[in-house]
N, C-alpha and C. Protein backbone atom coordinates (compact mmCIF):
# COMPACT_ATOMS: atom_id res chain seq x y z
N UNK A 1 -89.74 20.59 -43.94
CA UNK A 1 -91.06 20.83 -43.40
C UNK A 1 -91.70 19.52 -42.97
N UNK A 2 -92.13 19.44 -42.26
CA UNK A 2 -93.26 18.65 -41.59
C UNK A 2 -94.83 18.70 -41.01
N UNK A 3 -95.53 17.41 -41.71
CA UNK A 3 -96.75 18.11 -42.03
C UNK A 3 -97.45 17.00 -40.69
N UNK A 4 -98.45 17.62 -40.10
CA UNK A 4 -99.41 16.92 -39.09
C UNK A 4 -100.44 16.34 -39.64
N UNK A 5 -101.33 15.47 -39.46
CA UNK A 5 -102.51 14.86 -39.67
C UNK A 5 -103.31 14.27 -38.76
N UNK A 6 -104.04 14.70 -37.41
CA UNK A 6 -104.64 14.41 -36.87
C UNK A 6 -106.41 14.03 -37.56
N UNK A 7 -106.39 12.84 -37.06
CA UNK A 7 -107.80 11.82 -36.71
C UNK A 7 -108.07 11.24 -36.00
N UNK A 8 -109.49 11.00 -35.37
CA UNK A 8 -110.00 10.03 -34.59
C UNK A 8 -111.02 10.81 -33.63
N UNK A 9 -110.92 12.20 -33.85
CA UNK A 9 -112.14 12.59 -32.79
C UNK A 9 -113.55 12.50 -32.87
N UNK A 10 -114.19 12.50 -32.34
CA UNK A 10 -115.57 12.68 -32.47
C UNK A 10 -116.59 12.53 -30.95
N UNK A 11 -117.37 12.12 -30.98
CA UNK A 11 -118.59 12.07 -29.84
C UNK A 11 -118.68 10.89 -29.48
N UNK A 12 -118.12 10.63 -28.01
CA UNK A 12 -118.16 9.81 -26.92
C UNK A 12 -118.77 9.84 -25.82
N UNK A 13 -119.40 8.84 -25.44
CA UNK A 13 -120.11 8.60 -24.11
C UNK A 13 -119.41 8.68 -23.04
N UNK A 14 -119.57 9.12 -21.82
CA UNK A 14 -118.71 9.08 -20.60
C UNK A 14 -118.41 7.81 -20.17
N UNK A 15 -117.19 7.54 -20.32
CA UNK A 15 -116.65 5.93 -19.79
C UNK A 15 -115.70 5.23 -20.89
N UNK A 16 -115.92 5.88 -22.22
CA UNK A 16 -116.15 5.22 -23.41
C UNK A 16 -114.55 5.97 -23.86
N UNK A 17 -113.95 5.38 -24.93
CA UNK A 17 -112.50 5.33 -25.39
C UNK A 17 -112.72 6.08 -26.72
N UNK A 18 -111.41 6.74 -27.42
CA UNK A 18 -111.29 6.98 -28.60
C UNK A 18 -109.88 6.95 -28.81
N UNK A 19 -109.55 6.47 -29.73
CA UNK A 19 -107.85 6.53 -30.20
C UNK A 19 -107.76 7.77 -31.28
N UNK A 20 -106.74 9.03 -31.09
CA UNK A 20 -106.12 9.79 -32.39
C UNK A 20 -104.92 9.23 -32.43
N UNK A 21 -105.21 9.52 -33.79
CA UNK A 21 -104.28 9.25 -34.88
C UNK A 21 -103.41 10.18 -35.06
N UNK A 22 -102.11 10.61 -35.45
CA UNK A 22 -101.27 11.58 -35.93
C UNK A 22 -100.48 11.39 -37.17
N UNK A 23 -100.50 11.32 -37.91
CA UNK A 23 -99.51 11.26 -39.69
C UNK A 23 -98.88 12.09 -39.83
N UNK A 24 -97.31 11.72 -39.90
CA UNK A 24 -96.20 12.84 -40.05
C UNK A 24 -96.07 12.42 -41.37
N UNK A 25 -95.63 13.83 -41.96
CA UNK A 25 -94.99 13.33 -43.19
C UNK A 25 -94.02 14.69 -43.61
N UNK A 26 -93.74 14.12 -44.93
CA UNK A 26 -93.12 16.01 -45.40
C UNK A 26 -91.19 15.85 -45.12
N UNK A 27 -90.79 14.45 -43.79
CA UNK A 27 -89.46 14.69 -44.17
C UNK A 27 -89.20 13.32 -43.45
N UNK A 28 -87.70 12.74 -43.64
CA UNK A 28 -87.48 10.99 -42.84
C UNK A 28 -86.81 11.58 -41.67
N UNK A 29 -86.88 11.13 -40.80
CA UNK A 29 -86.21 11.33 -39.54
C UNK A 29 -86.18 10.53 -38.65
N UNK A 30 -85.69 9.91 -37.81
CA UNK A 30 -85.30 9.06 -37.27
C UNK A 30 -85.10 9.07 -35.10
N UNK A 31 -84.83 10.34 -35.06
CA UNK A 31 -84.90 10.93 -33.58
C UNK A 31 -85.38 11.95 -33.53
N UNK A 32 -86.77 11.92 -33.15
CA UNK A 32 -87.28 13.35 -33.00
C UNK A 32 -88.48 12.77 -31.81
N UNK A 33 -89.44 13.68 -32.00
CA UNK A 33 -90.49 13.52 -30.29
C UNK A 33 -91.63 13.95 -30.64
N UNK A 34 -93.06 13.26 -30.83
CA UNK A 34 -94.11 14.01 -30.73
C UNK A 34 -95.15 13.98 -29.71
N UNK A 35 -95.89 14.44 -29.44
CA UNK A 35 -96.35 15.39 -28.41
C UNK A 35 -97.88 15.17 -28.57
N UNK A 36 -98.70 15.04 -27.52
CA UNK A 36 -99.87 15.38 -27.55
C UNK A 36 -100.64 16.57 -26.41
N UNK A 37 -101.57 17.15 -27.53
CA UNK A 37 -102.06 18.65 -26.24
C UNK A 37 -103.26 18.84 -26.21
N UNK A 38 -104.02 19.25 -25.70
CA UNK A 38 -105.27 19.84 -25.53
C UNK A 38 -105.50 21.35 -25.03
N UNK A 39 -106.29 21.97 -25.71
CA UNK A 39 -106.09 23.25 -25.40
C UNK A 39 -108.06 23.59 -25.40
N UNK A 40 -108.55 23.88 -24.16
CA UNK A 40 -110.01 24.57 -23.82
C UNK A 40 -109.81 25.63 -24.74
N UNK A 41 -110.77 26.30 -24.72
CA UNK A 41 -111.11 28.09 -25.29
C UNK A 41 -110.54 28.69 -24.08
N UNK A 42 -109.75 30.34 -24.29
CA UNK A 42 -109.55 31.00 -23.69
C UNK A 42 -108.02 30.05 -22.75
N UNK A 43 -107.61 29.41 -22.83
CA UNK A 43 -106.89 28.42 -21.73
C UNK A 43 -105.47 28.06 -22.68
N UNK A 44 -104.35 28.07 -21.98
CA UNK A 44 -103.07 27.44 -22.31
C UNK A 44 -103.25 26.15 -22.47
N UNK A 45 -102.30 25.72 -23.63
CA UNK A 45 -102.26 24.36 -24.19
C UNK A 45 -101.84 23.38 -22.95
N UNK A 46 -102.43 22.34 -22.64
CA UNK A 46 -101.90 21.87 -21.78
C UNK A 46 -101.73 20.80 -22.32
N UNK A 47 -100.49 19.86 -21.72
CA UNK A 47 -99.51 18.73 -22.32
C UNK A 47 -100.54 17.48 -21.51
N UNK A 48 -100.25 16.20 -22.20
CA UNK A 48 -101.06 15.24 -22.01
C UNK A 48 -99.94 14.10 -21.95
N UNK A 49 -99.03 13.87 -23.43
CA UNK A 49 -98.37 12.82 -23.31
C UNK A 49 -97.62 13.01 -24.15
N UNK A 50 -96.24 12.35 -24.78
CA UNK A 50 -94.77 12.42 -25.57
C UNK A 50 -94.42 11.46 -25.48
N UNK A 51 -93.81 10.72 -27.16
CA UNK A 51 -92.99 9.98 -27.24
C UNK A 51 -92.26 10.37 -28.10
N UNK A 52 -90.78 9.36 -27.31
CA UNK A 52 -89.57 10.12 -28.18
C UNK A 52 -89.11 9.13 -29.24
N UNK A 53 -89.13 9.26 -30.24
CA UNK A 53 -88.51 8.22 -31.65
C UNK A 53 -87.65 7.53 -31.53
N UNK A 54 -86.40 8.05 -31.15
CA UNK A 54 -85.02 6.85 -30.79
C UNK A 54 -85.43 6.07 -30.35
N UNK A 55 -84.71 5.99 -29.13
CA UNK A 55 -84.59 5.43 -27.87
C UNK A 55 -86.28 5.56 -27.76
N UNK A 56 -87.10 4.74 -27.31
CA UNK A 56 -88.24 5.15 -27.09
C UNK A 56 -88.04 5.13 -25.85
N UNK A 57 -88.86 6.79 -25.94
CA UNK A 57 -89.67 6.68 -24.37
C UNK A 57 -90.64 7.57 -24.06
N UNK A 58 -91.48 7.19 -22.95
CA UNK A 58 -92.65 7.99 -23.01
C UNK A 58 -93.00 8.58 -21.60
N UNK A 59 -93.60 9.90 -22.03
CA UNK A 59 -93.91 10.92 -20.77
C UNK A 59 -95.55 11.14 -20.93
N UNK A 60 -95.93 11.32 -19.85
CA UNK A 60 -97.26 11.57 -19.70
C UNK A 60 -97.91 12.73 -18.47
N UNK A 61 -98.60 13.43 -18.85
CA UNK A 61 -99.24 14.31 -17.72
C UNK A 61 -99.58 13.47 -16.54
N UNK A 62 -99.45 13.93 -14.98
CA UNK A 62 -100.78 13.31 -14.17
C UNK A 62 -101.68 12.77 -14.05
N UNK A 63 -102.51 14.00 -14.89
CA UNK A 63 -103.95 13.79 -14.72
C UNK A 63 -104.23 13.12 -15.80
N UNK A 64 -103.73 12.58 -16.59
CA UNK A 64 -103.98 11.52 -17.79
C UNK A 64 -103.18 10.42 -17.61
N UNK A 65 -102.04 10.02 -16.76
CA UNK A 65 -101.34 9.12 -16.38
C UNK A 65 -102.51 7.84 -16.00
N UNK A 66 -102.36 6.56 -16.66
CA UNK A 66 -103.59 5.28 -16.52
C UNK A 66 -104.36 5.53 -17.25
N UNK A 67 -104.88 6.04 -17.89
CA UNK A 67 -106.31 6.87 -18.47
C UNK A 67 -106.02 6.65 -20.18
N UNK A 68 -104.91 7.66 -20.26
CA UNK A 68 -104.08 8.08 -22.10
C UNK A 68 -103.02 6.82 -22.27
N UNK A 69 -103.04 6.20 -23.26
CA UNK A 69 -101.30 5.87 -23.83
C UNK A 69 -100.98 6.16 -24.87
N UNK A 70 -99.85 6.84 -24.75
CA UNK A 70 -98.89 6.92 -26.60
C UNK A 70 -98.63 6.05 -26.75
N UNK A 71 -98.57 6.05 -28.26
CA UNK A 71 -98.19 4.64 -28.83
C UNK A 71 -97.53 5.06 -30.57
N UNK A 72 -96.64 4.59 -30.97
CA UNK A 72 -96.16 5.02 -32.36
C UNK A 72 -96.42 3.56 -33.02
N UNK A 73 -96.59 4.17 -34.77
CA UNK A 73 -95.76 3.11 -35.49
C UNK A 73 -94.24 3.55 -36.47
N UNK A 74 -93.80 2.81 -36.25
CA UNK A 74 -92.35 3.55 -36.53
C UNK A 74 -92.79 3.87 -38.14
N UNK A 75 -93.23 2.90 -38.64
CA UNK A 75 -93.26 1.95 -40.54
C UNK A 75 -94.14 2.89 -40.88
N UNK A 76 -95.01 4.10 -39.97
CA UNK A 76 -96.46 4.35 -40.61
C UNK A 76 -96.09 6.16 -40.23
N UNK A 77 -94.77 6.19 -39.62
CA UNK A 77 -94.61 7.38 -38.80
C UNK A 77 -95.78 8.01 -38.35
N UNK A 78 -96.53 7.46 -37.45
CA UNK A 78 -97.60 7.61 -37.05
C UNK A 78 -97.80 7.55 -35.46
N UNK A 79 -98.08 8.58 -35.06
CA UNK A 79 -98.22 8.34 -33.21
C UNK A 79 -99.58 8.52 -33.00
N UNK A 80 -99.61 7.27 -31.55
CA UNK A 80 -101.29 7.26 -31.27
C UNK A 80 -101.65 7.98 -30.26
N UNK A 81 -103.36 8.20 -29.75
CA UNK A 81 -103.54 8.21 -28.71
C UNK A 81 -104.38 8.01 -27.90
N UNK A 82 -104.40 7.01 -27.17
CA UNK A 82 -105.16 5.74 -27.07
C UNK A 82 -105.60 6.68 -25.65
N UNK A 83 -107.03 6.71 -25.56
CA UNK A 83 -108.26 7.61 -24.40
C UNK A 83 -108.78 6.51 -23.64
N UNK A 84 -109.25 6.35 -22.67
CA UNK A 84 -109.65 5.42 -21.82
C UNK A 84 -110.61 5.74 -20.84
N UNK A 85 -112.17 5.88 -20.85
CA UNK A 85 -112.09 6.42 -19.56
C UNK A 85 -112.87 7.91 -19.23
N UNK A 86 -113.13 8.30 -20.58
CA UNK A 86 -113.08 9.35 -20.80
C UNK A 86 -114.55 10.04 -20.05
N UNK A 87 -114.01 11.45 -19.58
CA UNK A 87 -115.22 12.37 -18.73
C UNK A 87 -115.44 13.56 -19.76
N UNK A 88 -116.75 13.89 -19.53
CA UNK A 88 -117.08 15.07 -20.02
C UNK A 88 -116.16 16.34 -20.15
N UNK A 89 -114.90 16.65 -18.90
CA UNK A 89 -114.19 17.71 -18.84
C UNK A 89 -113.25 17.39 -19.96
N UNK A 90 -112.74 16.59 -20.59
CA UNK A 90 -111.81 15.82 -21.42
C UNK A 90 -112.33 16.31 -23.05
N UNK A 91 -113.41 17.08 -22.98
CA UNK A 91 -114.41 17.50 -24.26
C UNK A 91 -113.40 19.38 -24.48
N UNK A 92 -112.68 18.58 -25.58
CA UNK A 92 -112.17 19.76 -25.98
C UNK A 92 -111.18 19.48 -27.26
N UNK A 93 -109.97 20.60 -27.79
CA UNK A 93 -109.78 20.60 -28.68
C UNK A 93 -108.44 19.71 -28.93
N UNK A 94 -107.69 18.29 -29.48
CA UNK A 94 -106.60 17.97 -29.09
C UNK A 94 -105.61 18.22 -30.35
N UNK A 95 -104.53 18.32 -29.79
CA UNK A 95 -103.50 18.86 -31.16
C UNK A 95 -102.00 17.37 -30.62
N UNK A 96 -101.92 17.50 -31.82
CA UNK A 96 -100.68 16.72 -32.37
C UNK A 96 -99.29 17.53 -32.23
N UNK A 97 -97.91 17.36 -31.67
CA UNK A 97 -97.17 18.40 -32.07
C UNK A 97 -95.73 17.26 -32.38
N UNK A 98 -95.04 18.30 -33.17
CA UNK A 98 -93.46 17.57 -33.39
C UNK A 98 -92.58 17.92 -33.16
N UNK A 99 -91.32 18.00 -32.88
CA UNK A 99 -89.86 18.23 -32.58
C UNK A 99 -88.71 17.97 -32.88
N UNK A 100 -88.36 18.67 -33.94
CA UNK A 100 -86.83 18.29 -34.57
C UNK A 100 -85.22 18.16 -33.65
N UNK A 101 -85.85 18.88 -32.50
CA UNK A 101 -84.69 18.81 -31.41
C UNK A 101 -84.07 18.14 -30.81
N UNK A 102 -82.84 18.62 -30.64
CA UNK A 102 -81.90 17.13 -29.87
C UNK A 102 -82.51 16.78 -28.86
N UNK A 103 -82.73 15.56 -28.21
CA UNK A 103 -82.88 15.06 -26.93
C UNK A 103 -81.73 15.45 -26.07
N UNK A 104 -82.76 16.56 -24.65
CA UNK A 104 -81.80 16.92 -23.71
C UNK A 104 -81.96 15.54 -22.42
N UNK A 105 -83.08 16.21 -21.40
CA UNK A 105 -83.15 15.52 -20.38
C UNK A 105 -84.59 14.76 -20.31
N UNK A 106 -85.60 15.23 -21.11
CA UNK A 106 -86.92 14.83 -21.30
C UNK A 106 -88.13 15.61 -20.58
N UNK A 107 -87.46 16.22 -19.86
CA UNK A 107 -87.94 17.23 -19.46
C UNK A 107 -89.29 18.51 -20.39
N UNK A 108 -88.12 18.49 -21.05
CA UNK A 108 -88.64 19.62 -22.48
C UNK A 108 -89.58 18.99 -23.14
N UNK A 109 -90.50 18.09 -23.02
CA UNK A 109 -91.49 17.08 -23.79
C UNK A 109 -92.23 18.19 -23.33
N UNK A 110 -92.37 18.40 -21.65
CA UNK A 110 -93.58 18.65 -21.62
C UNK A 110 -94.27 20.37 -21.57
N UNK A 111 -93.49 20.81 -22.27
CA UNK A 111 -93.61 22.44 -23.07
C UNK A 111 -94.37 22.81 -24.28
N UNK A 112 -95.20 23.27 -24.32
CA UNK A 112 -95.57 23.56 -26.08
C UNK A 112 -94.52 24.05 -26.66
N UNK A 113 -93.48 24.86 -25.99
CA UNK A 113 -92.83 25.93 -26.61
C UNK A 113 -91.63 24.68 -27.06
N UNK A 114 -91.67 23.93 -26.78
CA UNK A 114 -90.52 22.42 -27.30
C UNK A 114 -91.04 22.39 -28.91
N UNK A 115 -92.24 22.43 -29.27
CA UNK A 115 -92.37 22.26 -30.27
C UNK A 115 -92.95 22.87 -31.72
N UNK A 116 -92.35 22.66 -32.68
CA UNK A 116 -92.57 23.63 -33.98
C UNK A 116 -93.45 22.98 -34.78
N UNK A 117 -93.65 21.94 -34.50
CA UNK A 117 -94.90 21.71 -36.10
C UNK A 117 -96.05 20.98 -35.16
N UNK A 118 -97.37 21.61 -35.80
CA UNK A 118 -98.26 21.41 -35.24
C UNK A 118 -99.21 20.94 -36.04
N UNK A 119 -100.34 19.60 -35.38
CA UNK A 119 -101.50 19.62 -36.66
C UNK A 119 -102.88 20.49 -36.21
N UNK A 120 -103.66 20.54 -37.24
CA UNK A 120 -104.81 21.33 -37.47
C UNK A 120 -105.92 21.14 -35.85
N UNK A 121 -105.98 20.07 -35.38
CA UNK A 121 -106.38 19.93 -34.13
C UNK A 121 -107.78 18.72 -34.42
N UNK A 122 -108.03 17.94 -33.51
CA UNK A 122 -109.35 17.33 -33.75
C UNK A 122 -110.04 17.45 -32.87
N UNK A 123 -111.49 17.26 -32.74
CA UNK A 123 -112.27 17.66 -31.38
C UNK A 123 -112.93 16.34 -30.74
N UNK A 124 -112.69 16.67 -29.49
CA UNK A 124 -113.06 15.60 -28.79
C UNK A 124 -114.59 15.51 -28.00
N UNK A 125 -115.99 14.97 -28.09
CA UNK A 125 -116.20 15.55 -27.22
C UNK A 125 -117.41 14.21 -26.52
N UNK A 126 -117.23 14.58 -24.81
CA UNK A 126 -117.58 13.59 -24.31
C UNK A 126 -119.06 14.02 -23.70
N UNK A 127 -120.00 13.16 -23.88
CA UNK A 127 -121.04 13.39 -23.42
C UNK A 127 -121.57 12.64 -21.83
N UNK A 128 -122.58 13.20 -21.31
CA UNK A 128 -122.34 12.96 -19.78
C UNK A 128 -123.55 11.95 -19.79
């Protein structure tokens, strides 16, 4: 099992940054991928950014591409997520996710359905 721990949300000014936090714990692993999402009310989770543990490497949405960076610590198994920038539409709910799965093409990062362990969610929210 693997357990999530998201921190770092709270109430931001438009322009203004926040970093989450993610804390894995619960098992050692060494190649796996976690995931960051945001999901509105009523609305599909939509993917933001992924990094993969090995081999590092990192994927990012579009519309957060310049804006978001992932960032891990290997020692703290801990992935970041560093906001930049941030607009009022960006005011919503963000989730942490993980992936025990082999690395195919990298492709599969950017799926919710890629991934099985999820944290509780933190809220983000930006004021105008």
């Amino acid at each position: 099992q693997v357990q999530l721990v998201e921190s770092g949300g709270g109430l931001v000014q438009a322009g203004g940054s926040l970093r989450l936090s993610c804390a894995a714990s619960g098992r050692a692993f060494s190649n796996y991928a976690m995931g960051w999402f945001r999901q509105a009310p009523g609305k599909e989770r939509e993917f933001l950014a992924a990094i993969r543990w090995g081999p590092m490497s990192t994927y990012y949405a579009e519309s957060v591409k310049g804006r978001f960076t992932i960032s891990r610590d290997s020692a703290k198994n801990t992935v970041y997520l560093q906001m930049n920038g941030l607009k009022p539409e960006d005011t919503v709910v963000y989730y942490c996710a993980a992936s025990l799965r082999p690395h195919r093409s990298g492709g599969e990062y950017y799926t919710a359905t890629w991934y099985y362990y999820w944290g509780q969610g933190t809220q983000v929210t930006v004021s105008s």
